[in-house]
PDB file of N, CA and C in Angstrom:
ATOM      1  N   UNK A   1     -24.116  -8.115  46.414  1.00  0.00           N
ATOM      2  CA  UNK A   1     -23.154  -8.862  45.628  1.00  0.00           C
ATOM      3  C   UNK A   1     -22.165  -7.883  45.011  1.00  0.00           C
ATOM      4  N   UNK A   2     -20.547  -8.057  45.275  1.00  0.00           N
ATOM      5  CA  UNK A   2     -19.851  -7.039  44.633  1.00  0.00           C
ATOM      6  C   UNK A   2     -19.070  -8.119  43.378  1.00  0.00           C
ATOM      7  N   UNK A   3     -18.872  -6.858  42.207  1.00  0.00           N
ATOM      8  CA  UNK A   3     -18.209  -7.652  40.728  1.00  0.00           C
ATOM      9  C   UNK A   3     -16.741  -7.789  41.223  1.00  0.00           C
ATOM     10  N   UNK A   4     -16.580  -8.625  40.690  1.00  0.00           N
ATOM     11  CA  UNK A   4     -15.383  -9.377  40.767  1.00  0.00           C
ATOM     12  C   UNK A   4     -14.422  -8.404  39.862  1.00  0.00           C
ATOM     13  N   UNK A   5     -13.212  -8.305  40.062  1.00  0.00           N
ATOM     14  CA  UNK A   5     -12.150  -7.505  39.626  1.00  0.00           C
ATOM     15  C   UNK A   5     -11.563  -7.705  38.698  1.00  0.00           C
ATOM     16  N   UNK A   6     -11.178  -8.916  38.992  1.00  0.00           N
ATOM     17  CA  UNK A   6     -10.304  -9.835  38.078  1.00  0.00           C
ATOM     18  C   UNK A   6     -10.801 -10.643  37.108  1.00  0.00           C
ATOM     19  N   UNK A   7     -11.778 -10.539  36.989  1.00  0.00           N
ATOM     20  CA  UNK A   7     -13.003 -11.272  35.728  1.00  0.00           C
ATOM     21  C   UNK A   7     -13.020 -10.025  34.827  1.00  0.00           C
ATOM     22  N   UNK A   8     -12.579  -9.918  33.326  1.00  0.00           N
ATOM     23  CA  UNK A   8     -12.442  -8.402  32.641  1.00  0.00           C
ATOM     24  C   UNK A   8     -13.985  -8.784  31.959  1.00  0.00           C
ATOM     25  N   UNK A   9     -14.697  -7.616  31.129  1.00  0.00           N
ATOM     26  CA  UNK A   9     -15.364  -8.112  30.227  1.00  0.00           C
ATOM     27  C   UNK A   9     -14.878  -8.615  28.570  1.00  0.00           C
ATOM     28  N   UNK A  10     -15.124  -9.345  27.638  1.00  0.00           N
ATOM     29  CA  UNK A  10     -14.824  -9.676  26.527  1.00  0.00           C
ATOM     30  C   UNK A  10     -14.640  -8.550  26.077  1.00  0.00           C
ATOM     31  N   UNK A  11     -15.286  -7.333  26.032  1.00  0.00           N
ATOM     32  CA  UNK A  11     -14.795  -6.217  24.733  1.00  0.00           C
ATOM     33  C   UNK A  11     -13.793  -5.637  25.774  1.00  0.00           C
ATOM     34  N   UNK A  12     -13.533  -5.287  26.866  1.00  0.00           N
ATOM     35  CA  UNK A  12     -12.347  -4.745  27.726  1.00  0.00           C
ATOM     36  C   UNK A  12     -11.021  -5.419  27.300  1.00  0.00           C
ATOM     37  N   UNK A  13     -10.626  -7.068  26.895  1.00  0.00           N
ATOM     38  CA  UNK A  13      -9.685  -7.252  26.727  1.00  0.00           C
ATOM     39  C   UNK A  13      -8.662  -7.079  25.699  1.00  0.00           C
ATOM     40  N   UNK A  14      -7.462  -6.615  26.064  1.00  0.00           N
ATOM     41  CA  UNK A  14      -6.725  -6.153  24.755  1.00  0.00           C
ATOM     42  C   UNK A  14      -6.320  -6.953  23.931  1.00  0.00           C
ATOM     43  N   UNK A  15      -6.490  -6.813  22.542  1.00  0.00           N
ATOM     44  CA  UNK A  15      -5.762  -7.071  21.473  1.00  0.00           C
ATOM     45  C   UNK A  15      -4.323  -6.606  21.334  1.00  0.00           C
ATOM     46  N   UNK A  16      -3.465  -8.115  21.133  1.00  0.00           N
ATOM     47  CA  UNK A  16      -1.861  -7.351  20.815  1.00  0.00           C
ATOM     48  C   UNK A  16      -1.737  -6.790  19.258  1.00  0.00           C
ATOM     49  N   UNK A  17      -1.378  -5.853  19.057  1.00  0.00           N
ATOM     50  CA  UNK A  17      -1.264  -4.823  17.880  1.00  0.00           C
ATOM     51  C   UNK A  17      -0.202  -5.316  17.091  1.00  0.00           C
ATOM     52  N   UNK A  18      -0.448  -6.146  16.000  1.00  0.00           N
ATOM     53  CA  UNK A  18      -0.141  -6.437  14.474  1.00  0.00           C
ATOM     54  C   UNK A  18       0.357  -5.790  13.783  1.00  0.00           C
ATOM     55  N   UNK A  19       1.396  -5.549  13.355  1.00  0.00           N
ATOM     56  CA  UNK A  19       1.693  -3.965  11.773  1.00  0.00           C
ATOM     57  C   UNK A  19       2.444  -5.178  10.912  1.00  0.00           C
ATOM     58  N   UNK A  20       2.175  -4.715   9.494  1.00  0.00           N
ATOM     59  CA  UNK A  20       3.385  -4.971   8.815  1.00  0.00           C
ATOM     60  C   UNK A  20       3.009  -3.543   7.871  1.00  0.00           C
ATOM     61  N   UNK A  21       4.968  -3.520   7.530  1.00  0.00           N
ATOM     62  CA  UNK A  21       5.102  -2.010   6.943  1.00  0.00           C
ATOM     63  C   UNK A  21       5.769  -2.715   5.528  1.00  0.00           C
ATOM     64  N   UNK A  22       5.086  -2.180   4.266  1.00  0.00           N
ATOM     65  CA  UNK A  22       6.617  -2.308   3.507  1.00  0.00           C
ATOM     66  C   UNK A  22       6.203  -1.068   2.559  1.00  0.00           C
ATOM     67  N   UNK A  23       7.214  -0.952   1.348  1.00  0.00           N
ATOM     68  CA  UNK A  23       7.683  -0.187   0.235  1.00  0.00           C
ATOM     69  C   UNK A  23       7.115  -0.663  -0.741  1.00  0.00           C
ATOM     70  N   UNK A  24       5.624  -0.142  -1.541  1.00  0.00           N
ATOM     71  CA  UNK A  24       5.133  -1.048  -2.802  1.00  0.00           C
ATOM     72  C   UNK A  24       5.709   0.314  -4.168  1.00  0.00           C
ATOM     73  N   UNK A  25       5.811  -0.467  -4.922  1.00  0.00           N
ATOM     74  CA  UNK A  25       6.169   0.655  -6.423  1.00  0.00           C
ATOM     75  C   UNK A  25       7.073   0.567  -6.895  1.00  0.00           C
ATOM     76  N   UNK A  26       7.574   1.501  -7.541  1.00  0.00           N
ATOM     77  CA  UNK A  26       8.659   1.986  -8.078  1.00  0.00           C
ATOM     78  C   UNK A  26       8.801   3.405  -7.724  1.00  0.00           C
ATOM     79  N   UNK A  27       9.975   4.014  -7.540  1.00  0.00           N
ATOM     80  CA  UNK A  27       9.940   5.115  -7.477  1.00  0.00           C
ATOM     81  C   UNK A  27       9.466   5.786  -8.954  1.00  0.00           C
ATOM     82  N   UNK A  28       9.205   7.456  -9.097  1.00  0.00           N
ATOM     83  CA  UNK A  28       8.648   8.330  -7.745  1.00  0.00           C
ATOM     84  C   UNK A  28       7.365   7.983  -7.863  1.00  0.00           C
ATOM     85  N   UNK A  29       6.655   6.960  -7.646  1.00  0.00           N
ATOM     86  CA  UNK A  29       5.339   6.642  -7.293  1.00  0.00           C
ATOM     87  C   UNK A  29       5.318   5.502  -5.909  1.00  0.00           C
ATOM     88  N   UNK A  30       5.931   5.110  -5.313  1.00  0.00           N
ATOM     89  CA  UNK A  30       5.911   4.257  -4.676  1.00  0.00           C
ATOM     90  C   UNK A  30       5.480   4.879  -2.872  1.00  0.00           C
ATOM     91  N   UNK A  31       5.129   3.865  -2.359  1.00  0.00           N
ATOM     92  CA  UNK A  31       3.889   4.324  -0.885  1.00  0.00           C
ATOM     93  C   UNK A  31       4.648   3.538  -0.381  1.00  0.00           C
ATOM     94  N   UNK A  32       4.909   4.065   1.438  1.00  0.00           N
ATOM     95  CA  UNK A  32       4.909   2.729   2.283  1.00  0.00           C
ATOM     96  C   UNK A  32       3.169   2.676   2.583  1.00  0.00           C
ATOM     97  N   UNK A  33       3.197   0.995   2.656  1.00  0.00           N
ATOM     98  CA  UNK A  33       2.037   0.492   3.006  1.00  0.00           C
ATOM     99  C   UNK A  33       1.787   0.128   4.492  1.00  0.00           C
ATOM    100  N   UNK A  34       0.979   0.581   5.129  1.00  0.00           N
ATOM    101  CA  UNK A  34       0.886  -0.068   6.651  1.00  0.00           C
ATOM    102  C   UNK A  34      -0.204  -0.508   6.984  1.00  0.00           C
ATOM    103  N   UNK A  35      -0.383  -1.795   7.469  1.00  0.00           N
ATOM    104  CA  UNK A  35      -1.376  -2.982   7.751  1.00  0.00           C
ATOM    105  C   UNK A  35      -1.345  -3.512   8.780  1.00  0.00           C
ATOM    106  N   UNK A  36      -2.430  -3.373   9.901  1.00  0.00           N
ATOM    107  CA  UNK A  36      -2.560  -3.647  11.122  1.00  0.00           C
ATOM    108  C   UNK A  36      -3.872  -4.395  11.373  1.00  0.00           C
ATOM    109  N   UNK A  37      -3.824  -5.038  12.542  1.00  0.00           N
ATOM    110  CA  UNK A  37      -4.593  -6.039  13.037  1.00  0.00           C
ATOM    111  C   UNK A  37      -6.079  -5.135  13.553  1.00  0.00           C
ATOM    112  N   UNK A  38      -5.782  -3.441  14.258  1.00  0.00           N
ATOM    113  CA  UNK A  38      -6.401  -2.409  14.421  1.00  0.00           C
ATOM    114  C   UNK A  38      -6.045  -1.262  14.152  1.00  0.00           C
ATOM    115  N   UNK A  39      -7.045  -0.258  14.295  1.00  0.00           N
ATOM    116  CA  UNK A  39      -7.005   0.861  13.781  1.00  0.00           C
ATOM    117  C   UNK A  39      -5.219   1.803  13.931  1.00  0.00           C
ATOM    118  N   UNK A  40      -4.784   2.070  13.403  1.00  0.00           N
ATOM    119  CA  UNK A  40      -3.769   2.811  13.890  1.00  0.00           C
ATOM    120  C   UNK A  40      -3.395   4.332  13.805  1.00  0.00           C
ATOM    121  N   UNK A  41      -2.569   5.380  13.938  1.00  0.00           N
ATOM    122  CA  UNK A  41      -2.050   6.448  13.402  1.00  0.00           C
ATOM    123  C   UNK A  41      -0.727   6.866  13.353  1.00  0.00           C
ATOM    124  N   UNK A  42      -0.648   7.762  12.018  1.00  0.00           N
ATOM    125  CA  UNK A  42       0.545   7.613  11.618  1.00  0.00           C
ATOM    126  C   UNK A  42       0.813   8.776  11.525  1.00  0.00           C
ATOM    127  N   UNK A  43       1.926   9.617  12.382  1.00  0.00           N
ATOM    128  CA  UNK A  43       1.658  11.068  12.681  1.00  0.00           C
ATOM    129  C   UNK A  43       3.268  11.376  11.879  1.00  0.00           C
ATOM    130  N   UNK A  44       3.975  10.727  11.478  1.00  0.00           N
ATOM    131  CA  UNK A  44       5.717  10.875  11.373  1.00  0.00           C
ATOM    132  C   UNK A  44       6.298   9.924  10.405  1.00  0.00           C
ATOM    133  N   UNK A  45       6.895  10.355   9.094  1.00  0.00           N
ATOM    134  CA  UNK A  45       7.826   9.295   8.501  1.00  0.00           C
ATOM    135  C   UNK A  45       9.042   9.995   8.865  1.00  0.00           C
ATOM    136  N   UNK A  46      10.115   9.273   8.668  1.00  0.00           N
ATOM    137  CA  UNK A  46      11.357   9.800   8.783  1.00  0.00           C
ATOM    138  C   UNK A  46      12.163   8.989   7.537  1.00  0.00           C
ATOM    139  N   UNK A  47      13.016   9.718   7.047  1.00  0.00           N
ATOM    140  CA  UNK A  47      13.359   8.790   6.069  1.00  0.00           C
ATOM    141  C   UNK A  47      14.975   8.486   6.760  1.00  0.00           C
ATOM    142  N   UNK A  48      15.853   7.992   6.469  1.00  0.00           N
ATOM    143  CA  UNK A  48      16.932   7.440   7.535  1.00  0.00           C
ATOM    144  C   UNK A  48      18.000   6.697   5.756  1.00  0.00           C
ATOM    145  N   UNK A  49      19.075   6.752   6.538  1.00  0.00           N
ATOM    146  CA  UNK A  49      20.510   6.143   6.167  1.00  0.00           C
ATOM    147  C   UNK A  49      20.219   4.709   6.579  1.00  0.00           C
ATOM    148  N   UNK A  50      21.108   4.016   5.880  1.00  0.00           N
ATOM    149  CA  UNK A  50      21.356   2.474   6.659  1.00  0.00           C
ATOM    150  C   UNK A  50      22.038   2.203   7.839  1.00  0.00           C
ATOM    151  N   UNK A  51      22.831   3.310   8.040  1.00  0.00           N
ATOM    152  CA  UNK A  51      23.178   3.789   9.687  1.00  0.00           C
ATOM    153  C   UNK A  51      22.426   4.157  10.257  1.00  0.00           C
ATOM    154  N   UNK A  52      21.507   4.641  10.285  1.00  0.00           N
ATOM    155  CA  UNK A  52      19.951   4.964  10.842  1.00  0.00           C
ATOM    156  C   UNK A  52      20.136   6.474  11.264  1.00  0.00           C
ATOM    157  N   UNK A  53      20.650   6.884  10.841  1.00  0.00           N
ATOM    158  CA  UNK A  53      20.897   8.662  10.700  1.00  0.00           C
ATOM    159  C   UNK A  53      19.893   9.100  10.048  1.00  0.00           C
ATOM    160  N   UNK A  54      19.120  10.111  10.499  1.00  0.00           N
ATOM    161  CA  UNK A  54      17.805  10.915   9.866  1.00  0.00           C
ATOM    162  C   UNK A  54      18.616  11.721   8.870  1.00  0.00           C
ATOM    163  N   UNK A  55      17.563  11.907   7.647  1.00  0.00           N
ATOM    164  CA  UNK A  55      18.392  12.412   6.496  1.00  0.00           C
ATOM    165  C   UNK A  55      17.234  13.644   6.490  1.00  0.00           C
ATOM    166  N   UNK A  56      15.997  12.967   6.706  1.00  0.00           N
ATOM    167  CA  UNK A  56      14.864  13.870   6.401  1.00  0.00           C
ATOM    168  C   UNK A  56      13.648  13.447   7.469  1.00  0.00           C
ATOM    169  N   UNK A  57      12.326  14.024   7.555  1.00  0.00           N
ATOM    170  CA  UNK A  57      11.265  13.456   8.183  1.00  0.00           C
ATOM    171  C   UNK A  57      10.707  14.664   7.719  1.00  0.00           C
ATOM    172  N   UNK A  58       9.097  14.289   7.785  1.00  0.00           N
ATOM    173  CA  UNK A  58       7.746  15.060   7.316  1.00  0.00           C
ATOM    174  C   UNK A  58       7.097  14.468   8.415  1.00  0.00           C
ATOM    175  N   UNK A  59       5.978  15.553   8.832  1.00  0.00           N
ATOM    176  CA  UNK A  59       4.614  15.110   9.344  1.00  0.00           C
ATOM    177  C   UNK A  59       3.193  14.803   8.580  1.00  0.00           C
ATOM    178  N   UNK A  60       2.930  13.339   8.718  1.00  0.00           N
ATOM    179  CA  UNK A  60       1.449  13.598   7.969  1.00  0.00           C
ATOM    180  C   UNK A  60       0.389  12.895   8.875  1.00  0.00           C
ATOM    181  N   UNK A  61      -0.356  12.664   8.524  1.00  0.00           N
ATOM    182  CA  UNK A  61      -1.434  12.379   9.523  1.00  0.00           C
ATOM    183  C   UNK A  61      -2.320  11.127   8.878  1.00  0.00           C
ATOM    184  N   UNK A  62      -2.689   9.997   8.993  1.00  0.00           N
ATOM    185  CA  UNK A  62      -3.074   9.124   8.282  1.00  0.00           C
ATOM    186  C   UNK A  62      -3.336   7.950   9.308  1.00  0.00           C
ATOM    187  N   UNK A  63      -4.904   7.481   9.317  1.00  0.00           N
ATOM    188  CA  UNK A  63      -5.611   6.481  10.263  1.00  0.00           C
ATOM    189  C   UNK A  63      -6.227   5.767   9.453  1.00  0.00           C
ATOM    190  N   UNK A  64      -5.979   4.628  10.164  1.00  0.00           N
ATOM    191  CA  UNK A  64      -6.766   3.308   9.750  1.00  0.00           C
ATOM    192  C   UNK A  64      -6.239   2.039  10.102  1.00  0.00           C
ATOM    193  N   UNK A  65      -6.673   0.939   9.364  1.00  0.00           N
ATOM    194  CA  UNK A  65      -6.670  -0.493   9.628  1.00  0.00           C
ATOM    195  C   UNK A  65      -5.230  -0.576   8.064  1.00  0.00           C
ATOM    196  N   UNK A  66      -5.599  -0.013   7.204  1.00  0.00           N
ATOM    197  CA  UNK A  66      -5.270   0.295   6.262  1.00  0.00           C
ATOM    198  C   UNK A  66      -4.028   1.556   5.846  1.00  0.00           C
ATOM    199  N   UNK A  67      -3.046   1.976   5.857  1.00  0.00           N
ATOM    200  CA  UNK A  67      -2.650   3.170   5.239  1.00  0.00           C
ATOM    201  C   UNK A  67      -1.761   3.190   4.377  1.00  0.00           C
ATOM    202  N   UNK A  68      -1.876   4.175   3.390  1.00  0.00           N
ATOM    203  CA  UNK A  68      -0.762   4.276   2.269  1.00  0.00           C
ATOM    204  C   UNK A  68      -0.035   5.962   2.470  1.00  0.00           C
ATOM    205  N   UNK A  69       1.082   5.770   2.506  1.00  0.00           N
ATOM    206  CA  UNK A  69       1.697   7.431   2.290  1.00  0.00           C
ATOM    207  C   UNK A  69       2.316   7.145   1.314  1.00  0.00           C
ATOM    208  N   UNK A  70       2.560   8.789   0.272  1.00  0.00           N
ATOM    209  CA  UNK A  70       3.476   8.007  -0.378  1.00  0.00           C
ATOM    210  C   UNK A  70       4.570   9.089  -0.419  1.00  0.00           C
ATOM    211  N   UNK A  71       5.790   8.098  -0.695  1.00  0.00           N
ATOM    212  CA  UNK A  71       6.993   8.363  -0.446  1.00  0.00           C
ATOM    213  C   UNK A  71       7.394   9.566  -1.113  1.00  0.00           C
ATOM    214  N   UNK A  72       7.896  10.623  -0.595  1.00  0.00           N
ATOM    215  CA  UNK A  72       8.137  12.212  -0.537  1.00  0.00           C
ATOM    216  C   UNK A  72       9.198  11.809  -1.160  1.00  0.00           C
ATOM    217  N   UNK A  73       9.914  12.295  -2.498  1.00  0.00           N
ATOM    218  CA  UNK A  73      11.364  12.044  -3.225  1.00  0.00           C
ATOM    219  C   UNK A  73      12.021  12.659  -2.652  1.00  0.00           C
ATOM    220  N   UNK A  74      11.435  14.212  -2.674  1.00  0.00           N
ATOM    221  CA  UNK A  74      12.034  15.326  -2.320  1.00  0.00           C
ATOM    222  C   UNK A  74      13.098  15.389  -0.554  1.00  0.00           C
ATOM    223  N   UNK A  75      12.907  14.725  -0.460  1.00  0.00           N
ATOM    224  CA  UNK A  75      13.526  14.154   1.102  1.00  0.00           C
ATOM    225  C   UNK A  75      14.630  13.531   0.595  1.00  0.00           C
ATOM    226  N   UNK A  76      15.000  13.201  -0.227  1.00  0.00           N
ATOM    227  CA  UNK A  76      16.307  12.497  -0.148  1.00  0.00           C
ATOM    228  C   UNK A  76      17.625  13.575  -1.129  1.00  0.00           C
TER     229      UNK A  76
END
């Protein structure tokens, strides 16, 4: 008897990936927050113009279902 191909198993099938991002605080204490459906990573903020021109970016490193960075002043 050979397995069928096209039959996946239940934990094989993908989940479509969920985020919502926002800005909680006030400055200079304020985090972006990022909230996903699964685990994620977050290797890069960039901070940007409303023209979307990079003004600044940092690397940080931050995993989970869950993440908070918080917002670098010094970048702007």
């Amino acid at each position: 008897m050979r397995a069928n191909p096209k039959l996946a198993p239940a934990a094989m099938v993908a989940q479509k990936l969920g985020v919502t991002i926002s800005a909680e605080g006030n400055p200079p204490s304020q985090v972006l927050k990022i909230v996903a459906n699964q685990p994620v990573t977050v290797s890069r903020v960039e901070y940007m113009l409303s023209t979307e021109a990079t003004i600044a970016g940092e690397d940080v490193l931050r995993q989970g279902e869950s993440v908070e960075i918080p917002v670098n002043v010094a970048c702007f």
